[in-house]
N, C-alpha and C. Protein backbone atom coordinates (compact mmCIF):
# COMPACT_ATOMS: atom_id res chain seq x y z
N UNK A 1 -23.13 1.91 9.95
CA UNK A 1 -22.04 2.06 8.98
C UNK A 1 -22.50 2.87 7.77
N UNK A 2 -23.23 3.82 8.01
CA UNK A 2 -23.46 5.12 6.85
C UNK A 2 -22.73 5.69 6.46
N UNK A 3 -22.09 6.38 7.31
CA UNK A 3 -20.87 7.21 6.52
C UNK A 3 -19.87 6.28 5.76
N UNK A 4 -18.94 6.80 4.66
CA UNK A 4 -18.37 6.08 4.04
C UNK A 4 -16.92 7.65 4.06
N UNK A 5 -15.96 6.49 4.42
CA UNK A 5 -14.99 7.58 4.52
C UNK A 5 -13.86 7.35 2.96
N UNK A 6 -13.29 8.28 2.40
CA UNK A 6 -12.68 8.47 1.00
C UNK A 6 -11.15 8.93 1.85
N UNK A 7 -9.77 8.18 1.59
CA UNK A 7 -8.94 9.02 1.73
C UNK A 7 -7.94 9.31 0.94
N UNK A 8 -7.33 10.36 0.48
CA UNK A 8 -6.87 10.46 -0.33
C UNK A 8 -5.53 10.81 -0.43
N UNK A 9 -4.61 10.17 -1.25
CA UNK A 9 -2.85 10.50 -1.20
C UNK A 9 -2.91 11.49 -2.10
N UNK A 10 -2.74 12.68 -1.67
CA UNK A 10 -2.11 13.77 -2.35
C UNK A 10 -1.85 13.93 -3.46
N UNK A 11 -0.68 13.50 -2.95
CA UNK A 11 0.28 13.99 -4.12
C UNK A 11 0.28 13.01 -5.10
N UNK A 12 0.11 11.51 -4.33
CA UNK A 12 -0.11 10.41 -5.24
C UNK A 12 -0.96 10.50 -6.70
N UNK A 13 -2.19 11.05 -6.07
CA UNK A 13 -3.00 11.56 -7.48
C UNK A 13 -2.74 12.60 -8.60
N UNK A 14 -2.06 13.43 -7.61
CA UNK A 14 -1.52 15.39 -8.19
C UNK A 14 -0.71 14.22 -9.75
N UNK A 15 0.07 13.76 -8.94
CA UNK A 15 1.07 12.82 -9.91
C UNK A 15 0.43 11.66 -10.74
N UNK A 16 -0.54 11.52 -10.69
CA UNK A 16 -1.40 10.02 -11.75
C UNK A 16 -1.69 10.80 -12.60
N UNK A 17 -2.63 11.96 -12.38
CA UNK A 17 -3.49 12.36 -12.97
C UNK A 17 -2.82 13.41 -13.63
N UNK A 18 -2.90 13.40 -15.31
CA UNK A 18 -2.54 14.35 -16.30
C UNK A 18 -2.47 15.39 -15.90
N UNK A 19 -4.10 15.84 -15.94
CA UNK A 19 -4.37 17.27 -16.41
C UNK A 19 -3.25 18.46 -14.55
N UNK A 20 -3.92 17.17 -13.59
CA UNK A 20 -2.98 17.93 -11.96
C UNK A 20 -1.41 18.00 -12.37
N UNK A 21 -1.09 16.91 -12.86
CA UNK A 21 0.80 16.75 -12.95
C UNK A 21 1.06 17.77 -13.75
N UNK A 22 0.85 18.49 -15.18
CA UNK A 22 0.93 19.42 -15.80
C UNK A 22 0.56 20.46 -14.90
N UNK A 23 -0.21 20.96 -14.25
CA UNK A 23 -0.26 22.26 -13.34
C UNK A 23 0.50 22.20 -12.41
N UNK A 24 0.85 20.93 -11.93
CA UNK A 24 1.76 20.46 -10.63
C UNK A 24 3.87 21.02 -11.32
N UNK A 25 3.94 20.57 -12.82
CA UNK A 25 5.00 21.19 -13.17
C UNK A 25 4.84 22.89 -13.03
N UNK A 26 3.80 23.81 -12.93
CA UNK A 26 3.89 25.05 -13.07
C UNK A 26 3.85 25.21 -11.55
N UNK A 27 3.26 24.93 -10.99
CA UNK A 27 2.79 25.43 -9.68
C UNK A 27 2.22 23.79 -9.07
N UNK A 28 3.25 23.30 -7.75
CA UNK A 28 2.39 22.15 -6.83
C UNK A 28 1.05 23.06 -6.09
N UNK A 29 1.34 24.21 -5.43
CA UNK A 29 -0.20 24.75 -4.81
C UNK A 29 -1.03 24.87 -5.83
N UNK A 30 -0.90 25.42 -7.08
CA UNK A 30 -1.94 25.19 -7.73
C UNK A 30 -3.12 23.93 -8.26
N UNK A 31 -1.71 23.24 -8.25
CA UNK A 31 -1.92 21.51 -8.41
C UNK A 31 -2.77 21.18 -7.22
N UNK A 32 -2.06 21.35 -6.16
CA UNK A 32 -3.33 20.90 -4.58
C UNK A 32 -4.46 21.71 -4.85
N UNK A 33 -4.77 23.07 -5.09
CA UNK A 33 -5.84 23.40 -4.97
C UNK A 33 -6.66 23.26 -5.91
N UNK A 34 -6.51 22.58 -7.06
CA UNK A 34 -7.52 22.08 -8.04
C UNK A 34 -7.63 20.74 -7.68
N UNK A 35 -6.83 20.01 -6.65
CA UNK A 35 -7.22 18.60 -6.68
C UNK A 35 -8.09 18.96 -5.27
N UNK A 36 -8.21 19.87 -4.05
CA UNK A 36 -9.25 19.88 -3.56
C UNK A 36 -10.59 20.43 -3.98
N UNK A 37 -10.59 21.22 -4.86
CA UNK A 37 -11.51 22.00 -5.94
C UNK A 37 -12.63 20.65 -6.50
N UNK A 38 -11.78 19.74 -7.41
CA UNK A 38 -12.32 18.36 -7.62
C UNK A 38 -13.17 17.47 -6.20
N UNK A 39 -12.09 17.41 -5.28
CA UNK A 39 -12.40 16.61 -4.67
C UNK A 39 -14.25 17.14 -3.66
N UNK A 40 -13.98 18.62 -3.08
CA UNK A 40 -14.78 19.00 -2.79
C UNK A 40 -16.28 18.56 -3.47
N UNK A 41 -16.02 19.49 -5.07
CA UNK A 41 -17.28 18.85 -5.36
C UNK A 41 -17.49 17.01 -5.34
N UNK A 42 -16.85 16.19 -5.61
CA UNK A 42 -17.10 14.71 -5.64
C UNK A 42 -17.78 14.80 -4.29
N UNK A 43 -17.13 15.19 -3.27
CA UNK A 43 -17.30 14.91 -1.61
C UNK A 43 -18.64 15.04 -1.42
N UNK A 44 -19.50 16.77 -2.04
CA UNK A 44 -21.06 17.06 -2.03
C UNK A 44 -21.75 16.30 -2.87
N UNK A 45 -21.10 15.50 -4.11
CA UNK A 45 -22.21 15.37 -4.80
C UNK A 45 -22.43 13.26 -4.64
N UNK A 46 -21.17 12.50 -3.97
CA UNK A 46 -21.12 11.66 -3.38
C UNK A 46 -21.37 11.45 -2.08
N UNK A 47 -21.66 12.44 -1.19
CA UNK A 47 -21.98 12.71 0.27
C UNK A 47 -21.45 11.53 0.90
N UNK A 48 -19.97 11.69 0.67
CA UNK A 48 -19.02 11.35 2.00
C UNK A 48 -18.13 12.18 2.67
N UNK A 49 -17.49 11.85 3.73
CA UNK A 49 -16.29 12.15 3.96
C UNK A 49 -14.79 11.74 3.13
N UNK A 50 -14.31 13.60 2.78
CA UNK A 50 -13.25 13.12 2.03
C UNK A 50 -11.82 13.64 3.05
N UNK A 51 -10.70 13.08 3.19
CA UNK A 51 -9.99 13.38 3.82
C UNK A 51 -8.74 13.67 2.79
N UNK A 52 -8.31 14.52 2.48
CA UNK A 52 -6.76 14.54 1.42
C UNK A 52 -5.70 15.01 2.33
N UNK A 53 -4.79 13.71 2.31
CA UNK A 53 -3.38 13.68 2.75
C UNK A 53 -1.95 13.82 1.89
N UNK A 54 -1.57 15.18 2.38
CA UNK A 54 -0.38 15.96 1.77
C UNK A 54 1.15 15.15 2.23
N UNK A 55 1.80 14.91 1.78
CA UNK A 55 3.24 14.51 2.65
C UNK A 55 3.90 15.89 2.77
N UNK A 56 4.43 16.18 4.09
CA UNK A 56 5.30 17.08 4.53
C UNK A 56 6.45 16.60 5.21
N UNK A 57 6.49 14.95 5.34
CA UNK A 57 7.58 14.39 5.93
C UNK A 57 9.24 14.72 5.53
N UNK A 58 9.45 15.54 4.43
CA UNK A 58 10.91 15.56 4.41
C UNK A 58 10.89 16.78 5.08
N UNK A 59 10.03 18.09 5.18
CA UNK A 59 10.13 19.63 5.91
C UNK A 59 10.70 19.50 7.67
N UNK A 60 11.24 19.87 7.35
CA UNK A 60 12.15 19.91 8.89
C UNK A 60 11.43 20.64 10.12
N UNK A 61 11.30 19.96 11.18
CA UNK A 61 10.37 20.75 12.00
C UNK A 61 9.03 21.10 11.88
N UNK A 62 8.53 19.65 10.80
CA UNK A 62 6.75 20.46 10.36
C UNK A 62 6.25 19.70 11.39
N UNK A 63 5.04 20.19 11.56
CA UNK A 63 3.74 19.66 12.72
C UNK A 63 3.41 19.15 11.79
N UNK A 64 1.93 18.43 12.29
CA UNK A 64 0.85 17.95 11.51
C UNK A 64 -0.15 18.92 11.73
N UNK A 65 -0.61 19.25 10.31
CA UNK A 65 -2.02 20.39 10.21
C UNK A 65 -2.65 19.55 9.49
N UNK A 66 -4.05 20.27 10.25
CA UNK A 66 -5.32 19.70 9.56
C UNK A 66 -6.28 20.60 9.60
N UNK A 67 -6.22 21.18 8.34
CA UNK A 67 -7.87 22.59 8.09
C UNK A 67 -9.12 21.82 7.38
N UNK A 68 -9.52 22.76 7.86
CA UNK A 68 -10.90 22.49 6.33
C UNK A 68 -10.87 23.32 5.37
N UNK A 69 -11.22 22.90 4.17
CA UNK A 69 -11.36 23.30 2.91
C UNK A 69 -12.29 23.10 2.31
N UNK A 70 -13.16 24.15 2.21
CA UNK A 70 -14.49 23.68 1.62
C UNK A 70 -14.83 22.25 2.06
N UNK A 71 -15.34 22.37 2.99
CA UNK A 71 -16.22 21.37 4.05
C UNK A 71 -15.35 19.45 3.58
N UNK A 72 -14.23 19.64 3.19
CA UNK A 72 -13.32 18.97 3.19
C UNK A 72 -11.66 18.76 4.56
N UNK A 73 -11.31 17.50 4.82
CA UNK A 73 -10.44 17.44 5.72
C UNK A 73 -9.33 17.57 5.06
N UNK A 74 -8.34 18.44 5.30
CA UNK A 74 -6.89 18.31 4.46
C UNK A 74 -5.86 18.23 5.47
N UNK A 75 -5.00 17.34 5.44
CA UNK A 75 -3.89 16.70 6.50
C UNK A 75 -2.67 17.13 5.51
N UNK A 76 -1.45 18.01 6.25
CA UNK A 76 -0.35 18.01 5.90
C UNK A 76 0.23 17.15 6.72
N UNK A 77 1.07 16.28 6.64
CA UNK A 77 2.09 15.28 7.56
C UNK A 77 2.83 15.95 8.77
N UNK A 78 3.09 15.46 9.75
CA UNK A 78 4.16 15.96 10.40
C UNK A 78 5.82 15.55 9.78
N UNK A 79 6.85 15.93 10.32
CA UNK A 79 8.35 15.64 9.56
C UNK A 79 8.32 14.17 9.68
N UNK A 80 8.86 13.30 9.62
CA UNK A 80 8.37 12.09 9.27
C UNK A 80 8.07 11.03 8.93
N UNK A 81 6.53 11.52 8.57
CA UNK A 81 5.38 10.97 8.77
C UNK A 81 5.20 11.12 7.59
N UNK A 82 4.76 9.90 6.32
CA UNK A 82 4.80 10.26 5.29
C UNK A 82 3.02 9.72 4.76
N UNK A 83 2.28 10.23 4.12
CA UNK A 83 0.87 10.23 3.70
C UNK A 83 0.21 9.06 3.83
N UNK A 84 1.37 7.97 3.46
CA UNK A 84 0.87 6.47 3.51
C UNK A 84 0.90 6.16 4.92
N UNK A 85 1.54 6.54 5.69
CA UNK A 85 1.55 6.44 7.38
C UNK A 85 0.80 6.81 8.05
N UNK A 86 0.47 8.08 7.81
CA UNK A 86 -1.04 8.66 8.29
C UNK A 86 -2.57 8.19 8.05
N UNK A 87 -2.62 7.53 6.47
CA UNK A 87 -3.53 6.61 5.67
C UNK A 87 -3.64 5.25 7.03
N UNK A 88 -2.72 5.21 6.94
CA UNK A 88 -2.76 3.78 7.21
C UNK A 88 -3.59 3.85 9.14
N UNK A 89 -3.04 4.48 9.73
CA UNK A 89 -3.34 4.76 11.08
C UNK A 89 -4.92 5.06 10.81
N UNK A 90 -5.17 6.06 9.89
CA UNK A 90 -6.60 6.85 9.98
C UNK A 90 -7.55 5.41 9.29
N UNK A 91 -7.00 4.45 8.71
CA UNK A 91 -7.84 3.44 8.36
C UNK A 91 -8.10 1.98 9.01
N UNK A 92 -7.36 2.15 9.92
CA UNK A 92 -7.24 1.10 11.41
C UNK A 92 -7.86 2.11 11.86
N UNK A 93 -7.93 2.66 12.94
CA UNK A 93 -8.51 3.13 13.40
C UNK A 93 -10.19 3.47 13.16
N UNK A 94 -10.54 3.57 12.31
CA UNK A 94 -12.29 3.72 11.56
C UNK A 94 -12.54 3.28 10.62
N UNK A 95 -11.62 1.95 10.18
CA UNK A 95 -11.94 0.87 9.45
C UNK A 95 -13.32 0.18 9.87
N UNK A 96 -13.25 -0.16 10.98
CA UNK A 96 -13.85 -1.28 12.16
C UNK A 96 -15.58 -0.61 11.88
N UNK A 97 -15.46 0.46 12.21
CA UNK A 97 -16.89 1.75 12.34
C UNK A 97 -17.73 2.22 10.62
N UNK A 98 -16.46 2.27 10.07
CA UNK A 98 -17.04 2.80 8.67
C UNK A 98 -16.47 2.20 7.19
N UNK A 99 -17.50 2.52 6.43
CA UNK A 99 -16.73 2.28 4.97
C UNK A 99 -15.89 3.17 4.82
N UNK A 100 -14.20 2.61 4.70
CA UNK A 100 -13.15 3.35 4.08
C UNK A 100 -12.90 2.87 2.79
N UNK A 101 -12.46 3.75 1.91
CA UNK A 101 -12.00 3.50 0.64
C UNK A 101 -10.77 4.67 0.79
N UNK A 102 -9.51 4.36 0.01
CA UNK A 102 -8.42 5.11 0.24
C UNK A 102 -7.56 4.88 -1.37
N UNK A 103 -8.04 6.30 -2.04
CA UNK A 103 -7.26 6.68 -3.68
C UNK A 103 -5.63 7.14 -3.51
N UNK A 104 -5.06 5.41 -3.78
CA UNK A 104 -3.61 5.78 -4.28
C UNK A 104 -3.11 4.67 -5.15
N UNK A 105 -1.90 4.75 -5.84
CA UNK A 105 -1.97 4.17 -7.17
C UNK A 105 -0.80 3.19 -6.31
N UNK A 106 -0.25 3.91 -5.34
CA UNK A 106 1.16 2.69 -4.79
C UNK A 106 1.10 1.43 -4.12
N UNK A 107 1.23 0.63 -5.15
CA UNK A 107 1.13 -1.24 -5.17
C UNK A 107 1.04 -1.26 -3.41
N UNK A 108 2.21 -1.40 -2.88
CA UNK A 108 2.54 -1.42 -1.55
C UNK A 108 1.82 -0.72 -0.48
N UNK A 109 1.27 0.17 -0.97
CA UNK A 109 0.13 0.70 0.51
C UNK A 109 -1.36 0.24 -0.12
N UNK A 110 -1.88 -0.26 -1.49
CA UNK A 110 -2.96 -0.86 -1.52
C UNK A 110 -2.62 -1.69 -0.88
N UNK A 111 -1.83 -2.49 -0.79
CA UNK A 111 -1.81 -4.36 -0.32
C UNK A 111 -2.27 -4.19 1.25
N UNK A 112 -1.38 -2.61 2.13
CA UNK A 112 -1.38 -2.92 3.36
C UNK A 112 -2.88 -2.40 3.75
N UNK A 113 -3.65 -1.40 3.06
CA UNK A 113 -4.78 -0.65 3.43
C UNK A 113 -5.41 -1.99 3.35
N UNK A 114 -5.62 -2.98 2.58
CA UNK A 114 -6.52 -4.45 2.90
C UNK A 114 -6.40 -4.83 3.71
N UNK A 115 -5.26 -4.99 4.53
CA UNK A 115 -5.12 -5.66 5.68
C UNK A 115 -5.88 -4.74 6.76
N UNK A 116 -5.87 -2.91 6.58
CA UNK A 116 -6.54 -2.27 7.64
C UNK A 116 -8.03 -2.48 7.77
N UNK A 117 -8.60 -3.17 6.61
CA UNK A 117 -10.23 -3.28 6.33
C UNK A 117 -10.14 -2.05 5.94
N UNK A 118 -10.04 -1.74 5.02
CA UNK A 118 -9.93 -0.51 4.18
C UNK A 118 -10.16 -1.26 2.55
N UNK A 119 -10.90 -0.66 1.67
CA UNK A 119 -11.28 -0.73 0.13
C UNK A 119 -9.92 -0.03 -0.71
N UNK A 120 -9.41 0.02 -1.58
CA UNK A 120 -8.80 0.85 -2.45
C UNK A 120 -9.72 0.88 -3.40
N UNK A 121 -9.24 2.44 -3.57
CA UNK A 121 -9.34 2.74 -5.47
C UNK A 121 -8.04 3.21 -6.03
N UNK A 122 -7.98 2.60 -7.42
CA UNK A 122 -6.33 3.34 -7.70
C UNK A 122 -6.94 4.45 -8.33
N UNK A 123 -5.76 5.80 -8.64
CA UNK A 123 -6.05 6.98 -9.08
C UNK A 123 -6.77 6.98 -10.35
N UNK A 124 -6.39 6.09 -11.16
CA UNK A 124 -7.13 5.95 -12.53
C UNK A 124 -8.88 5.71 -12.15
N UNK A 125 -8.69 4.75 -11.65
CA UNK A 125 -10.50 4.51 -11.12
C UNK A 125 -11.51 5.67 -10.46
N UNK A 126 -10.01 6.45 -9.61
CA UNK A 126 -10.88 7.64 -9.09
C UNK A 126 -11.09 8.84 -9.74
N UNK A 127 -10.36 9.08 -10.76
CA UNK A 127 -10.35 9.92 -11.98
C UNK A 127 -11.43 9.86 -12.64
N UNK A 128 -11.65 8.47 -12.67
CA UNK A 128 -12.93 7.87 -13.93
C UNK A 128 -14.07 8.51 -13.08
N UNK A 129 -14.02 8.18 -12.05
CA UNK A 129 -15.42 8.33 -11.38
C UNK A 129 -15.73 10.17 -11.02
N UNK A 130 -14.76 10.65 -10.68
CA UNK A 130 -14.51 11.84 -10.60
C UNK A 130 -14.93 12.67 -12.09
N UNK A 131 -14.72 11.82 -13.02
CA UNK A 131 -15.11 12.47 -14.35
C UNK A 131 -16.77 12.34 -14.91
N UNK A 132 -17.53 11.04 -14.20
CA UNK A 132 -18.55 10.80 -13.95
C UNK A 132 -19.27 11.72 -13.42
N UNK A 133 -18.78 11.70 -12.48
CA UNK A 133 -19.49 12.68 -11.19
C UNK A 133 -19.96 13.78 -12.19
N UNK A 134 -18.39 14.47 -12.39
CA UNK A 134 -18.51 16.07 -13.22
C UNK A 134 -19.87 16.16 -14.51
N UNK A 135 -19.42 15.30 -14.96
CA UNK A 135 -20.25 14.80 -16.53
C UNK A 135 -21.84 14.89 -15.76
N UNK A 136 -22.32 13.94 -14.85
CA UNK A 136 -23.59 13.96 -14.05
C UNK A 136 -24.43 15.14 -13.64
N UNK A 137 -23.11 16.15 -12.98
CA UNK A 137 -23.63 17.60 -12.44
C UNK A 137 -23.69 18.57 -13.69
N UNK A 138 -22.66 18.38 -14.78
CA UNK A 138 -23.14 18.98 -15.87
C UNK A 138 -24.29 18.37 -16.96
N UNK A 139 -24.56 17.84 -16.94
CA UNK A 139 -26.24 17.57 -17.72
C UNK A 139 -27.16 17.84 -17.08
N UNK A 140 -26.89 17.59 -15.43
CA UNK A 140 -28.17 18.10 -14.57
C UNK A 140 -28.68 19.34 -14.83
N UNK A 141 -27.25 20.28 -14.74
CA UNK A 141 -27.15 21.69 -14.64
C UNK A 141 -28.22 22.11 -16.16
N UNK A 142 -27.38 21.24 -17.26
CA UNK A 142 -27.96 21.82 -18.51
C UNK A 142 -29.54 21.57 -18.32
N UNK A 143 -29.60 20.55 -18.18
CA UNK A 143 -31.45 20.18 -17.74
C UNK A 143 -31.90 21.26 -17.12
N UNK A 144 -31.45 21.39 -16.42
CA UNK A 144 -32.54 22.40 -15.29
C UNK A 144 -32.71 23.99 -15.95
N UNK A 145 -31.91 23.96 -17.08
CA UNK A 145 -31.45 25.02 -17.30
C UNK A 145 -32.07 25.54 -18.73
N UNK A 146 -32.42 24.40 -19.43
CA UNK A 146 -33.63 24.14 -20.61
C UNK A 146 -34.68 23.95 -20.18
N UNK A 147 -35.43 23.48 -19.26
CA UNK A 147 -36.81 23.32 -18.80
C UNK A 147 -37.21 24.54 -18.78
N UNK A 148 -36.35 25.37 -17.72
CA UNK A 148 -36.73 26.78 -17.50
C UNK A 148 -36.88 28.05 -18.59
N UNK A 149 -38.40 28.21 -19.16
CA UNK A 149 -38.59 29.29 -19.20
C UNK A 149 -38.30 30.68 -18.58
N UNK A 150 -37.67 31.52 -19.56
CA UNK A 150 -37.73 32.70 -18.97
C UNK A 150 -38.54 33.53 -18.89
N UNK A 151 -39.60 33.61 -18.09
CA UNK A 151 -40.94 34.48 -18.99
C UNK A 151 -41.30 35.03 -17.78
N UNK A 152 -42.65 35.88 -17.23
CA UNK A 152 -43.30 36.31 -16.36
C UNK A 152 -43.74 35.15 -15.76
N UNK A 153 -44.59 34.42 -16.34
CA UNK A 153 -45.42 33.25 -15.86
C UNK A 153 -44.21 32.19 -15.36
N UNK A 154 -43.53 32.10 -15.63
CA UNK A 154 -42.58 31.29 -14.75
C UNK A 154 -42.33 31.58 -13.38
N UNK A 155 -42.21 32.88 -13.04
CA UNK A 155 -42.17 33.62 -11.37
C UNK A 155 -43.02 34.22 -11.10
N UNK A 156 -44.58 34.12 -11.57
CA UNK A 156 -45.86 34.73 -10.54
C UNK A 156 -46.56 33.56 -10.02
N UNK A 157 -46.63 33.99 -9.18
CA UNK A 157 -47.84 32.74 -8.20
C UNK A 157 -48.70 32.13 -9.55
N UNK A 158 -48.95 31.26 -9.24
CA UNK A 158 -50.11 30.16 -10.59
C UNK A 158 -51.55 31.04 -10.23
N UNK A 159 -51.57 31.43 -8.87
CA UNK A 159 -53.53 32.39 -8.86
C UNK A 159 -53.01 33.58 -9.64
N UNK A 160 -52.11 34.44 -9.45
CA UNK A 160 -51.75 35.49 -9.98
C UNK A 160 -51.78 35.35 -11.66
N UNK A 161 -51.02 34.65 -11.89
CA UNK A 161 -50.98 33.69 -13.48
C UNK A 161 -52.41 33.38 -14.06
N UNK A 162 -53.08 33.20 -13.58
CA UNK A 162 -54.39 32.52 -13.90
C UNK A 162 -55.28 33.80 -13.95
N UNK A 163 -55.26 34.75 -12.76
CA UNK A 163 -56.22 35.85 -12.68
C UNK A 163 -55.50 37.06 -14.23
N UNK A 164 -54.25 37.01 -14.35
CA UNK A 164 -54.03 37.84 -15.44
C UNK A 164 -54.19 37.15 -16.82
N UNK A 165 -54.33 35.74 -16.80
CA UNK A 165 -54.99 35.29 -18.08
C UNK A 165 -56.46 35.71 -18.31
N UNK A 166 -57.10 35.26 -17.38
CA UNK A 166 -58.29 36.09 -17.24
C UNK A 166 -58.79 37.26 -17.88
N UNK A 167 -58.33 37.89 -17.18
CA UNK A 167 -58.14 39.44 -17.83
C UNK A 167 -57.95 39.46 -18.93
N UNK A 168 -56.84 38.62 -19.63
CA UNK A 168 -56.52 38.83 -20.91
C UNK A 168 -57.46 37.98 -21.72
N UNK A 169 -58.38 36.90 -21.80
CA UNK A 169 -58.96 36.74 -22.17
C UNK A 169 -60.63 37.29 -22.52
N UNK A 170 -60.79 38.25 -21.47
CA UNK A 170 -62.05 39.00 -21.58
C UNK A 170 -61.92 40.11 -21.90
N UNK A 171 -60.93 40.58 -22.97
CA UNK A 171 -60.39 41.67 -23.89
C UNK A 171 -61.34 41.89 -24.99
């Protein structure tokens, strides 16, 4: 039971979360593609499986698609089939095998994802942690990024480094 699977309601979050719902009033694709943008990095820097589920259940005649996105699973619904329906199947199903956890804020599909052996997080919790994450990879970044000298001696071999001190000391 290593893998730990994350699934995620769409739109549920697009809509919790401020900063997505404001881009989601200008543009919903823009809105999805910053909430896989987010999610991606969480996915590498939490090393799970993240799955984000779109509702397409009112589109007339839609299939169900499923691409990858930056080494992420993204599920549009078939007509329908609405995000919490698909959640729910994909968490019976590899409940049993893996850690699921599944980010949505709606009372009524947390209650039933417990019954699948499935974890919730509501969107607020996954926001928080999502903001963690970010905050984590940016201090790392800054760290790594102050240690480093920019100099010669930072990128010559340490014998190379050592033999031109040399030199410079018997001046």
């Amino acid at each position: 039971m290593d893998t730990e699977y994350l699934l995620v309601d769409g739109y549920n979050i697009i809509h919790a979360w401020a900063p997505l719902k404001e881009l989601a009033d200008e543009s919903l694709e823009m809105a999805r593609d910053k909430l896989l943008e987010i999610m991606s990095n969480y996915q590498g820097y939490k090393k799970i499986a993240v799955i984000v589920v779109f509702d397409a259940h009112k589109v007339k005649g839609s299939t169900r698609k499923v691409q990858r996105h930056h080494h992420l699973d993204v599920v549009f619904t078939k007509e329908a089939e609405t995000a919490d329906n698909y959640i729910e199947k994909v968490a019976h199903a590899i409940g049993r095998d893996y850690r699921v956890r599944v980010a949505t804020s709606d009372a009524l599909e947390q209650i039933i994802i417990l019954g699948k052996g499935a974890t919730r997080i509501s969107a607020r919790e996954l926001y928080l942690e999502v903001q963690q994450v970010e905050n984590h990879i940016r201090n790392k970044y800054i760290e790594e990024k102050s240690v480093k000298r920019n100099t010669l001696e930072t990128f010559l071999d340490p014998a190379v480094a050592d033999w031109m001190e040399q030199l410079r000391r018997k001046k």
